[in-house]
N, C-alpha and C. Protein backbone atom coordinates (compact mmCIF):
# COMPACT_ATOMS: atom_id res chain seq x y z
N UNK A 1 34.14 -6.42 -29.05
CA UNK A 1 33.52 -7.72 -29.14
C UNK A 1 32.00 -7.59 -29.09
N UNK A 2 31.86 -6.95 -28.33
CA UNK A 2 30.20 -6.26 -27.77
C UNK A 2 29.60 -5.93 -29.64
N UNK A 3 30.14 -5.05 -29.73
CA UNK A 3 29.86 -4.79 -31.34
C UNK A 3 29.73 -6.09 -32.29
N UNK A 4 30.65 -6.46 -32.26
CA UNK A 4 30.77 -7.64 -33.01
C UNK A 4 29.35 -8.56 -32.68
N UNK A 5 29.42 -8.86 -31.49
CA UNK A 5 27.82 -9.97 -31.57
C UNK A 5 26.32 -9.19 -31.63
N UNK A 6 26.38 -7.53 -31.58
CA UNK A 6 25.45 -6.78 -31.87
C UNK A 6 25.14 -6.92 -33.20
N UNK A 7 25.92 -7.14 -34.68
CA UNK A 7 25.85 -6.89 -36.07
C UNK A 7 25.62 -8.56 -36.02
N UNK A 8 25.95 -9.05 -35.66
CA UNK A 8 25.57 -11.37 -35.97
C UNK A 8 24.87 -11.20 -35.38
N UNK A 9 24.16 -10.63 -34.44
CA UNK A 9 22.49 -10.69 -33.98
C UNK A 9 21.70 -9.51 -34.93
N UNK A 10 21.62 -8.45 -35.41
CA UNK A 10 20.90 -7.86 -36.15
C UNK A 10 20.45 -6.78 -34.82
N UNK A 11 19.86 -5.34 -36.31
CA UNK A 11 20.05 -4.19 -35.53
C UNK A 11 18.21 -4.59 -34.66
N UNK A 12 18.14 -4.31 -33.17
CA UNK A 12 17.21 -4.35 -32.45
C UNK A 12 17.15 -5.84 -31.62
N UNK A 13 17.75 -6.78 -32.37
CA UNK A 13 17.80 -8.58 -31.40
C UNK A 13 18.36 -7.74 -30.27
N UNK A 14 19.88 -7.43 -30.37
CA UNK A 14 20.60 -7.13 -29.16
C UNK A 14 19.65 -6.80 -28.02
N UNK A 15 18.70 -5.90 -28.36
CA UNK A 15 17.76 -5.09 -27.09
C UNK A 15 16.98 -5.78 -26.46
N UNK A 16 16.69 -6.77 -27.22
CA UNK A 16 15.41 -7.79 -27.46
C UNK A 16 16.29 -8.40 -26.28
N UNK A 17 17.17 -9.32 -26.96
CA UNK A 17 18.03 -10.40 -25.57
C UNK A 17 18.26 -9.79 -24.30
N UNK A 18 18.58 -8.39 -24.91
CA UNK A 18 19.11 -8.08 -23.23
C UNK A 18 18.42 -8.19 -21.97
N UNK A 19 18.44 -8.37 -20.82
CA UNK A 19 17.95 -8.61 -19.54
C UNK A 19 16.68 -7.59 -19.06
N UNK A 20 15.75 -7.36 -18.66
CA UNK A 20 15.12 -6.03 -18.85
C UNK A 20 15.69 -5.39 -17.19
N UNK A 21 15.65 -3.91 -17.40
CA UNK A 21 15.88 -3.77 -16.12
C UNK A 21 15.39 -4.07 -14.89
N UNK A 22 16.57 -3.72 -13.89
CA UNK A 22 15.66 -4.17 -12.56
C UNK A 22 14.35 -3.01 -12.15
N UNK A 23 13.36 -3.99 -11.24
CA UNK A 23 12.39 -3.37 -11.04
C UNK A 23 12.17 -2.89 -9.43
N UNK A 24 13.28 -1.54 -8.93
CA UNK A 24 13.74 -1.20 -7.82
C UNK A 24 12.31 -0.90 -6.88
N UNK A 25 11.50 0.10 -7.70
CA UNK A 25 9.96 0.43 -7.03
C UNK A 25 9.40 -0.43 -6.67
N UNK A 26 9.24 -1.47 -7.41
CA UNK A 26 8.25 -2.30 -6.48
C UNK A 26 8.79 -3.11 -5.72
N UNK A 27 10.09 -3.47 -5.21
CA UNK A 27 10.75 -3.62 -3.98
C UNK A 27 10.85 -2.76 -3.06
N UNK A 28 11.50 -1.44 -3.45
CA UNK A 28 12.10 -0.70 -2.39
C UNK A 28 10.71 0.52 -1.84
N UNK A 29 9.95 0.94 -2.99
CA UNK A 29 8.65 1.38 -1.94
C UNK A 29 7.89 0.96 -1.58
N UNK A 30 7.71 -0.66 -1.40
CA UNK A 30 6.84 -1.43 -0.47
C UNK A 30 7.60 -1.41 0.97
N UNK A 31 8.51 -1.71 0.95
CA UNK A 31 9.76 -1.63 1.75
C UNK A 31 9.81 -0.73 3.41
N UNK A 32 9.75 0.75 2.03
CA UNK A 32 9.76 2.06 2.68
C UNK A 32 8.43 2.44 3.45
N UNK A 33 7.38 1.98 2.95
CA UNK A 33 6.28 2.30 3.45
C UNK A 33 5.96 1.25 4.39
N UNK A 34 6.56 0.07 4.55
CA UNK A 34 6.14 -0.90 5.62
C UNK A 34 6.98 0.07 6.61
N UNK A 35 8.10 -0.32 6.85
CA UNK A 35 9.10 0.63 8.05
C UNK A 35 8.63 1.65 8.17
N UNK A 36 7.77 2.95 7.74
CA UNK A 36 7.07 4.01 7.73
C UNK A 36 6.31 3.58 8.91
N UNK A 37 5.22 2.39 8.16
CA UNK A 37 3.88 2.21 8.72
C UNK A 37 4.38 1.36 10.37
N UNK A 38 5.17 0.51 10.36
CA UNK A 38 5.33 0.05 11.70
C UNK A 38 6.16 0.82 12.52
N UNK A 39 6.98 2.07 12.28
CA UNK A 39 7.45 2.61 12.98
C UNK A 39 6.57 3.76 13.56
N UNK A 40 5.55 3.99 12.67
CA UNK A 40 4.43 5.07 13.28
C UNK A 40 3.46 4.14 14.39
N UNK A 41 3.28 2.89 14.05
CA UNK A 41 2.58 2.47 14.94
C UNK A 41 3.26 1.44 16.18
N UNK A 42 4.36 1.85 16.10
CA UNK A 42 5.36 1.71 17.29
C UNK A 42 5.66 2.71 18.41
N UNK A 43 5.40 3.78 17.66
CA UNK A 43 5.22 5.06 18.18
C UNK A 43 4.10 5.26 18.84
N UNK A 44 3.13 4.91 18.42
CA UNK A 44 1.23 5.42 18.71
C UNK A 44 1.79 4.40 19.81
N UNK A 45 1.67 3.07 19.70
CA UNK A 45 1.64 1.62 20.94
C UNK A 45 2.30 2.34 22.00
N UNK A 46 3.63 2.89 22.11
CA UNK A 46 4.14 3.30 22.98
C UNK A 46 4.14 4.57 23.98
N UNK A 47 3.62 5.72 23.14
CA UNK A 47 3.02 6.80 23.94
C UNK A 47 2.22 7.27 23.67
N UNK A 48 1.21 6.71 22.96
CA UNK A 48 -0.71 7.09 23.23
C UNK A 48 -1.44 6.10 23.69
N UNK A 49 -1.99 5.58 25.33
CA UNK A 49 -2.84 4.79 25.85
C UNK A 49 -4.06 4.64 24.97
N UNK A 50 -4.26 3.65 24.25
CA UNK A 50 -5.76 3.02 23.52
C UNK A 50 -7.01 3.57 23.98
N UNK A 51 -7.69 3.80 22.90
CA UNK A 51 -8.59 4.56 23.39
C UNK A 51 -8.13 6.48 23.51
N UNK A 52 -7.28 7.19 23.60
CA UNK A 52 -7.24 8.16 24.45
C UNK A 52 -6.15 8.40 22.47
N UNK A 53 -6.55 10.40 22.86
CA UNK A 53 -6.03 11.14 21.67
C UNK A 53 -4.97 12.15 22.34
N UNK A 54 -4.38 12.47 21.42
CA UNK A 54 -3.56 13.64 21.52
C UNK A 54 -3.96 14.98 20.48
N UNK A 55 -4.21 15.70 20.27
CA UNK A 55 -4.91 17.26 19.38
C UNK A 55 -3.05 17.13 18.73
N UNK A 56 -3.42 17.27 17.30
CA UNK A 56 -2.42 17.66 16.64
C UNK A 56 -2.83 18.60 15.77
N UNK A 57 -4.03 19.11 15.24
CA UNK A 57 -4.23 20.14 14.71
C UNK A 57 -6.36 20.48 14.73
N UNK A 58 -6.38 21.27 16.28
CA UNK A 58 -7.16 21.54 16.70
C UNK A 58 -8.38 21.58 15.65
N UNK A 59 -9.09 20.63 16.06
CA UNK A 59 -10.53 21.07 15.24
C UNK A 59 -10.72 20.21 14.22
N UNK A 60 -9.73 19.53 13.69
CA UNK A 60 -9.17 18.89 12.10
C UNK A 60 -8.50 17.64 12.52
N UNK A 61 -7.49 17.34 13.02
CA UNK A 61 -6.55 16.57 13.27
C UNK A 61 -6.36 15.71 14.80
N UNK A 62 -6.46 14.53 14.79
CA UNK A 62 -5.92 14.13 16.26
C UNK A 62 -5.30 12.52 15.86
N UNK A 63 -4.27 12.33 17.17
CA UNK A 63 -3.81 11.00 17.33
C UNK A 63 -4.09 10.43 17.83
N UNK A 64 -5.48 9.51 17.61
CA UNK A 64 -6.24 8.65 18.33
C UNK A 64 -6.26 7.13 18.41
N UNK A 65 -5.36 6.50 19.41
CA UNK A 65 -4.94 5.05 19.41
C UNK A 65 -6.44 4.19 19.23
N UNK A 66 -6.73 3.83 18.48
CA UNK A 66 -7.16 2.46 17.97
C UNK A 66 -7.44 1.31 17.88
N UNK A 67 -8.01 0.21 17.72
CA UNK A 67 -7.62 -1.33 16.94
C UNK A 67 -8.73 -1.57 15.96
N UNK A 68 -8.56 -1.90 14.86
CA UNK A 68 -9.47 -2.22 14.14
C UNK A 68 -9.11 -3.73 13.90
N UNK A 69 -10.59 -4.48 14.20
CA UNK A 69 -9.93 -6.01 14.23
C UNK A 69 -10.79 -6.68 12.67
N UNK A 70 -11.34 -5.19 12.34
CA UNK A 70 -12.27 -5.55 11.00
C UNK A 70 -11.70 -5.31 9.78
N UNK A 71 -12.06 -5.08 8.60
CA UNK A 71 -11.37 -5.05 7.07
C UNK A 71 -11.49 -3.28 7.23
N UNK A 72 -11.01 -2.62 6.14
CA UNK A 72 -10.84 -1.63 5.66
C UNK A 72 -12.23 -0.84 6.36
N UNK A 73 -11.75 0.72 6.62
CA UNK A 73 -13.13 1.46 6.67
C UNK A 73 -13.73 0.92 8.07
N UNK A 74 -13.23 -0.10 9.07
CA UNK A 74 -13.75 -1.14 9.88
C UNK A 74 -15.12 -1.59 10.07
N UNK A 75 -15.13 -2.02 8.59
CA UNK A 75 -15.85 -3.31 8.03
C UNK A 75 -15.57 -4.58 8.99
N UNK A 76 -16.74 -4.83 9.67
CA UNK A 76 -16.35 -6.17 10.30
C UNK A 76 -16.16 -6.17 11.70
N UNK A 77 -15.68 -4.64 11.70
CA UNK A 77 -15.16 -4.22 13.60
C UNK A 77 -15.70 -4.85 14.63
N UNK A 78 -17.39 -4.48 14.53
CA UNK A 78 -17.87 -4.38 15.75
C UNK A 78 -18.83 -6.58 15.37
N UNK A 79 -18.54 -6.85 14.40
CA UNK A 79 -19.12 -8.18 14.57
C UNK A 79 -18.12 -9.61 14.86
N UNK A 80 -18.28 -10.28 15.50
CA UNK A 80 -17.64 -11.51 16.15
C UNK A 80 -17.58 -12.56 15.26
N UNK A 81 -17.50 -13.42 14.80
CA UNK A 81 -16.87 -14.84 14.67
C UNK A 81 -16.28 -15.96 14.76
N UNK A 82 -16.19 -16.94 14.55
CA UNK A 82 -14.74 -17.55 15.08
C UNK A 82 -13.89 -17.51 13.94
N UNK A 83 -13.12 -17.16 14.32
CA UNK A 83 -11.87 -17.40 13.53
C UNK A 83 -11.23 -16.19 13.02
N UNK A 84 -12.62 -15.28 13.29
CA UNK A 84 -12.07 -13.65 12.31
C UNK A 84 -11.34 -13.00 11.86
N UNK A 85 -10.08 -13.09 13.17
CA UNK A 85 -8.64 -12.74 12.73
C UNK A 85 -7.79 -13.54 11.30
N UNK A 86 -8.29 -14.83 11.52
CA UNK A 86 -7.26 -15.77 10.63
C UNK A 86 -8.51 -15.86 9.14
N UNK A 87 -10.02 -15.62 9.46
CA UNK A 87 -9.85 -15.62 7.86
C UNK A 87 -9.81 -14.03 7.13
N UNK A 88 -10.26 -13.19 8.09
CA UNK A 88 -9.40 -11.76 7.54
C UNK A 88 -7.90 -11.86 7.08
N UNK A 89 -6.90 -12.43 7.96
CA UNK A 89 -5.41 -12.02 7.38
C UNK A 89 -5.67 -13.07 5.83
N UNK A 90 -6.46 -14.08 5.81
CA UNK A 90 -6.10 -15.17 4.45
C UNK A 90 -6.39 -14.25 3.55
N UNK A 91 -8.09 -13.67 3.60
CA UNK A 91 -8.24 -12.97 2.49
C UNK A 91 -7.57 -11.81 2.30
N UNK A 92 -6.60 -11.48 3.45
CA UNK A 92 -5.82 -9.96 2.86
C UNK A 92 -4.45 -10.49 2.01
N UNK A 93 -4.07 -11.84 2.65
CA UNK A 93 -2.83 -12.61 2.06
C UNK A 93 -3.02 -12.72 0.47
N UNK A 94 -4.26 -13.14 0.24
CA UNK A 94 -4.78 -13.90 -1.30
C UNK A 94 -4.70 -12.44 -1.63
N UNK A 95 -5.14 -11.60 -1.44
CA UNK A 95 -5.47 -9.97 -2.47
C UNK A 95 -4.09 -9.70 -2.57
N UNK A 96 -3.19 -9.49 -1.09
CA UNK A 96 -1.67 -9.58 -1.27
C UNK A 96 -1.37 -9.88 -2.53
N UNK A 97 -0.95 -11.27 -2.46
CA UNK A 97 -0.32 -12.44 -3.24
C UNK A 97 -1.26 -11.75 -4.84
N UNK A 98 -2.24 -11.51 -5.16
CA UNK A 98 -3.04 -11.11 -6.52
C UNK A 98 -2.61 -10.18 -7.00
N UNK A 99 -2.65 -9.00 -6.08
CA UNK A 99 -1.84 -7.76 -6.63
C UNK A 99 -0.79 -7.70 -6.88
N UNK A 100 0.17 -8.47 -6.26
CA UNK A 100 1.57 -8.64 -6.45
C UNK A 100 1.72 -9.57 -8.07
N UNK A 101 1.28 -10.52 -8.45
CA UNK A 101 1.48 -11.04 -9.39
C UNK A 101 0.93 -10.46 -10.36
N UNK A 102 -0.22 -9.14 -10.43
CA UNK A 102 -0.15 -8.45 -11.23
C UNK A 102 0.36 -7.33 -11.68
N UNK A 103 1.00 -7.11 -10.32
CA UNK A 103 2.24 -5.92 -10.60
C UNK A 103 3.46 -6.48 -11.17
N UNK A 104 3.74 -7.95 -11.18
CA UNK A 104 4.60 -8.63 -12.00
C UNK A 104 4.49 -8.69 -13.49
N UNK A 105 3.16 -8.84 -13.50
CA UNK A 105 3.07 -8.83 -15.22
C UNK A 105 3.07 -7.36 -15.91
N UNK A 106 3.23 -6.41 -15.31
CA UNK A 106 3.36 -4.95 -15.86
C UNK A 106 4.24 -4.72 -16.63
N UNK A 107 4.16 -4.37 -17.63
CA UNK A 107 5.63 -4.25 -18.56
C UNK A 107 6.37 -3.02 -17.62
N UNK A 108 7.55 -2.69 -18.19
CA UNK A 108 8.60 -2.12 -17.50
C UNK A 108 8.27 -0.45 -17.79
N UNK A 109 7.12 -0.78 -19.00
CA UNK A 109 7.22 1.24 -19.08
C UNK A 109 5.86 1.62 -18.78
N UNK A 110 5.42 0.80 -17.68
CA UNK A 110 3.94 1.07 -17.64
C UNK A 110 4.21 1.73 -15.88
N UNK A 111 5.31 2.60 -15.66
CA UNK A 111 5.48 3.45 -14.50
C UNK A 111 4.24 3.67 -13.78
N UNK A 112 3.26 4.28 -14.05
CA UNK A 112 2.80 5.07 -13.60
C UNK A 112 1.84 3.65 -12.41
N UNK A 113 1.59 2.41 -13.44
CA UNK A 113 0.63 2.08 -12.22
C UNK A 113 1.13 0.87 -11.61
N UNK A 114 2.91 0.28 -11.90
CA UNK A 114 3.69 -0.07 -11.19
C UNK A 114 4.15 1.05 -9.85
N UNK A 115 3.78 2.55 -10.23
CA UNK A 115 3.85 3.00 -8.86
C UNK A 115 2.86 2.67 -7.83
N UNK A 116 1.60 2.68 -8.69
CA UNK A 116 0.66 2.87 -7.94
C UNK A 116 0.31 1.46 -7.26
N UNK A 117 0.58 0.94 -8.01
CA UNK A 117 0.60 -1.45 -7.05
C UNK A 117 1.39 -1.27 -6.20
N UNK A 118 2.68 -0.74 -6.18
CA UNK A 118 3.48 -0.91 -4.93
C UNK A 118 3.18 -0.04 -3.90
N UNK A 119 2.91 0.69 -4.25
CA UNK A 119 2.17 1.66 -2.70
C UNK A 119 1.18 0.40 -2.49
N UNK A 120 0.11 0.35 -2.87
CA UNK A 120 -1.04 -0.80 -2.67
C UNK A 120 -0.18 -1.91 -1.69
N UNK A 121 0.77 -2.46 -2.45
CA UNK A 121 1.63 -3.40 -2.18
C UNK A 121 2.31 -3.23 -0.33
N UNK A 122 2.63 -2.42 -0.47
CA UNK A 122 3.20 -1.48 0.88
C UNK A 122 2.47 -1.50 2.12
N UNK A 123 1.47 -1.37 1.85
CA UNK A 123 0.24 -0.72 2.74
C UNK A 123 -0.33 -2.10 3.18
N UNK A 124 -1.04 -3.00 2.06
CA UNK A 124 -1.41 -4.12 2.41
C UNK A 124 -0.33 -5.13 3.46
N UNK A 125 0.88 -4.93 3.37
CA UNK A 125 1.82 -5.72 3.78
C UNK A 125 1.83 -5.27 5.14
N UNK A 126 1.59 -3.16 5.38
CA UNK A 126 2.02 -3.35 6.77
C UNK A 126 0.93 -3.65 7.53
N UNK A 127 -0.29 -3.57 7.26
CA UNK A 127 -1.75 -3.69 8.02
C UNK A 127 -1.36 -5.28 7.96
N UNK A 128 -0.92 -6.30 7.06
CA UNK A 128 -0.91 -7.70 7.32
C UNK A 128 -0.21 -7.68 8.29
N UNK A 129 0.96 -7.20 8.76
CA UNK A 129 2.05 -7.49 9.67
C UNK A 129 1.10 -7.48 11.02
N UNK A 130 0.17 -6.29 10.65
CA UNK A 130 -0.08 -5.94 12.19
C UNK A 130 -1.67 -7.08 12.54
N UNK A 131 -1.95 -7.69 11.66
CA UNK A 131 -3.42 -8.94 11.44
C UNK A 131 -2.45 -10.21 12.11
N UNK A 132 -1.37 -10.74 11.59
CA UNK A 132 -0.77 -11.34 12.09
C UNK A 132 -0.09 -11.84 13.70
N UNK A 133 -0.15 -10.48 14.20
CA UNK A 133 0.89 -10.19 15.15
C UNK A 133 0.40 -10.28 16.05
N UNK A 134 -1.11 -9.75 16.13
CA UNK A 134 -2.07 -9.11 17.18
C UNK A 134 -3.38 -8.95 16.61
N UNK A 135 -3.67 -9.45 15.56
CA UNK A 135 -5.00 -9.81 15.22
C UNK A 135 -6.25 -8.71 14.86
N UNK A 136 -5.25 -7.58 14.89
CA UNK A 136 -6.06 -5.96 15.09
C UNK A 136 -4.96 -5.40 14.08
N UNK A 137 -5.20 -4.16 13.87
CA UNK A 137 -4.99 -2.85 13.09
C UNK A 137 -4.81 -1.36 13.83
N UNK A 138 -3.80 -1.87 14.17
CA UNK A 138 -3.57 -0.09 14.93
C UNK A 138 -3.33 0.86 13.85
N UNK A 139 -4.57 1.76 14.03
CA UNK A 139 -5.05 3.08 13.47
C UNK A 139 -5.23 4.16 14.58
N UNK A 140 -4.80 5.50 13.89
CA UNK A 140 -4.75 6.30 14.80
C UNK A 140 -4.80 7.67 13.97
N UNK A 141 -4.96 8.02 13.40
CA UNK A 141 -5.18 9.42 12.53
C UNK A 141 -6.61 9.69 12.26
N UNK A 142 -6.95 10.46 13.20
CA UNK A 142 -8.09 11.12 13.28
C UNK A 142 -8.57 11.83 12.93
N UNK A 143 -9.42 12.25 11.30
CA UNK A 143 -9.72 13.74 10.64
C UNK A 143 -11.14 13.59 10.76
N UNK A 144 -11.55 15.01 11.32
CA UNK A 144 -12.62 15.24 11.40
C UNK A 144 -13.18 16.96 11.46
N UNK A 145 -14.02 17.39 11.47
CA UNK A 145 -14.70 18.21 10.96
C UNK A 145 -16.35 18.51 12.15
N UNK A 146 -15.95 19.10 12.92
CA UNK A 146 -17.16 19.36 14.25
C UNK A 146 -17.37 17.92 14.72
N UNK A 147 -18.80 17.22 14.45
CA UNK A 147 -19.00 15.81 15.27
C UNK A 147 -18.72 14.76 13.53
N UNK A 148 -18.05 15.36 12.64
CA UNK A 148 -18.12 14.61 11.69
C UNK A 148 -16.82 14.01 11.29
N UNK A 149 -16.80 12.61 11.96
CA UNK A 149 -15.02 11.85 11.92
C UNK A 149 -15.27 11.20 10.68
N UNK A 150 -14.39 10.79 10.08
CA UNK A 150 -13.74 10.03 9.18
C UNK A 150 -13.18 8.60 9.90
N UNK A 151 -12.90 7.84 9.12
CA UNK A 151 -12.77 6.72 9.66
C UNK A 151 -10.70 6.86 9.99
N UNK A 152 -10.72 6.47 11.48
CA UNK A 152 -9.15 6.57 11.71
C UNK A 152 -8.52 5.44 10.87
N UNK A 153 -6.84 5.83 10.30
CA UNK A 153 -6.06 5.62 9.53
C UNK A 153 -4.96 5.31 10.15
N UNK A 154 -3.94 4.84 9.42
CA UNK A 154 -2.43 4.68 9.40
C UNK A 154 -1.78 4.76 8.13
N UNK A 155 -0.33 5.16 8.07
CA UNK A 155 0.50 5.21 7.35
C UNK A 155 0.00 4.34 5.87
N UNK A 156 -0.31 2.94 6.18
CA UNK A 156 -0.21 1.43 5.42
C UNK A 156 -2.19 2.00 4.65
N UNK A 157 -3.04 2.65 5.59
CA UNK A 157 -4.23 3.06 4.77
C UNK A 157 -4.04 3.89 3.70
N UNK A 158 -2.85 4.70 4.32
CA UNK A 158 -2.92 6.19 3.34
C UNK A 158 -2.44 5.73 1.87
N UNK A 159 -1.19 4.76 2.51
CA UNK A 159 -0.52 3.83 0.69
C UNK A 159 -1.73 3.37 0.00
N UNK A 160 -1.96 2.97 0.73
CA UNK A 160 -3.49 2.16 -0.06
C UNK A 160 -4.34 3.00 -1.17
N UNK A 161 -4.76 4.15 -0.13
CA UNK A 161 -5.73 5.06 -0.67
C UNK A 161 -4.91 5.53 -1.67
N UNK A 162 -3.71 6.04 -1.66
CA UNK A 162 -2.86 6.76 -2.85
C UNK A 162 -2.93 5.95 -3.98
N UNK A 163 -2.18 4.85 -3.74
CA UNK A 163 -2.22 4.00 -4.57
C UNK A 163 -3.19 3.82 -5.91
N UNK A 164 -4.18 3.24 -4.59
CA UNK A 164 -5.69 3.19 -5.75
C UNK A 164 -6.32 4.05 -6.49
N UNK A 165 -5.84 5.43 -5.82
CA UNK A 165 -6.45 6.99 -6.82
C UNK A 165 -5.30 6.85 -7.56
N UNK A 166 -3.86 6.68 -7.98
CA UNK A 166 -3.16 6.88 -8.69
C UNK A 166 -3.21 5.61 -10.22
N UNK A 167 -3.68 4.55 -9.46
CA UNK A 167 -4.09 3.25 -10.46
C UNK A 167 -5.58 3.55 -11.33
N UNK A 168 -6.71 4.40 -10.75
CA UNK A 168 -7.60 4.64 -11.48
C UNK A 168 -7.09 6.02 -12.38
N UNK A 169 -6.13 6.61 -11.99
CA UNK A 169 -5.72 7.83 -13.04
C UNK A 169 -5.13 7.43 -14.01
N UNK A 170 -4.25 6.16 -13.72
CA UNK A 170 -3.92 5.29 -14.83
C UNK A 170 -4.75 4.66 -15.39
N UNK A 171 -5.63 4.09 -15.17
CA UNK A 171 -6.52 3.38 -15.90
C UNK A 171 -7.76 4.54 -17.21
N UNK A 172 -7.81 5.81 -16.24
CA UNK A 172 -8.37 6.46 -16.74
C UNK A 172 -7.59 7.26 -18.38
N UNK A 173 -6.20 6.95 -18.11
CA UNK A 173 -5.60 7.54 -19.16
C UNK A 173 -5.18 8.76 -18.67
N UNK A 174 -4.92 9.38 -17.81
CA UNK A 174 -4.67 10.58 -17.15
C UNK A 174 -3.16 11.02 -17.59
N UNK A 175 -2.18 10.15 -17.76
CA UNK A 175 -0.59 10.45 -18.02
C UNK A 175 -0.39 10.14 -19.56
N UNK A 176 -1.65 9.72 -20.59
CA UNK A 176 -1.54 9.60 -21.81
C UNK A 176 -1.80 11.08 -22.72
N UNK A 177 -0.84 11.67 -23.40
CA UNK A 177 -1.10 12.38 -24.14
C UNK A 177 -1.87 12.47 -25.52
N UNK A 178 -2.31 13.72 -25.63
CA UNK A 178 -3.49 13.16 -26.73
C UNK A 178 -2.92 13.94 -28.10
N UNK A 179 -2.92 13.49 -28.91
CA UNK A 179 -2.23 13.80 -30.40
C UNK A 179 -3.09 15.17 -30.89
N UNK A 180 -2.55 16.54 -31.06
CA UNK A 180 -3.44 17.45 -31.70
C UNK A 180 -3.57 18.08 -33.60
């Protein structure tokens, strides 16, 4: 029968009508990386006292409990306002909500930077959870280099950062082959 309404629709309609597939990545690794990101910082809350580190790879590496109550990079940290918490989470909600509807309009074979929105996607969601909850950003990944730190991280930064280097490799054309 299948056949039959494939030849009364013509060769290529059929493909055309059909449903496009589901789009599992940008559900299920936003998903994965939220439960990542709040279970690491369920972990840090519970056995590293704020303020205070643990050495995980001497010289390079430490687990240093946190709050960042500022934007990215902690932009914002050390200055006051009223309201700070609630118009930080809006504007992380609106970028949310932006990126997401443009990871909607991605066609289905444009992989590479539907991976790269949903990591974005991921990351933004778990740092919102934690703007929401408690009005701060528990960060705790400490890389540094003698007296030279980097700004501490979490799970939900690192999506971020991936993300966005993997969306400018797309943008750059990096996974397009070039005709010789």
């Amino acid at each position: 029968m299948a056949e039959a309404v494939n030849e009364a629709i013509g060769p290529g309609e059929a493909d055309a009508a059909a449903p496009p597939p589901p789009r599992r990545i940008e559900v299920w690794l936003p998903i994965l990386i939220v439960a990542l990101d709040q279970l690491t910082k369920f972990v840090v809350n519970r056995t590293v006292p704020l303020h205070t580190s643990v050495t995980v790879i001497p010289g390079l590496v430490d687990f240093t409990h946190v709050r960042n109550s500022g934007a990215a990079f902690g932009i914002l940290n050390a200055v006051e306002f009223p309201f700070k918490s609630v118009v930080i989470a809006v504007i992380a909600t609106a970028a949310l909500v932006g990126v997401g509807m443009y990871a909607a309009s991605l066609a289905h074979h444009q992989l590479v930077a539907r991976l790269g929105l949903a990591l974005i996607i991921g990351g933004a969601a778990g740092n919102l959870i934690d703007r929401i909850a408690a009005g701060s950003v528990v960060d705790f990944v400490d890389v540094y280099w003698h007296t030279y730190h980097f700004w501490a991280f979490n799970v939900a930064d690192s999506a971020i950062s991936v993300g966005v280097a993997i969306m400018i490799l797309d943008m750059l054309g990096v996974d397009k082959r070039t005709a010789s």
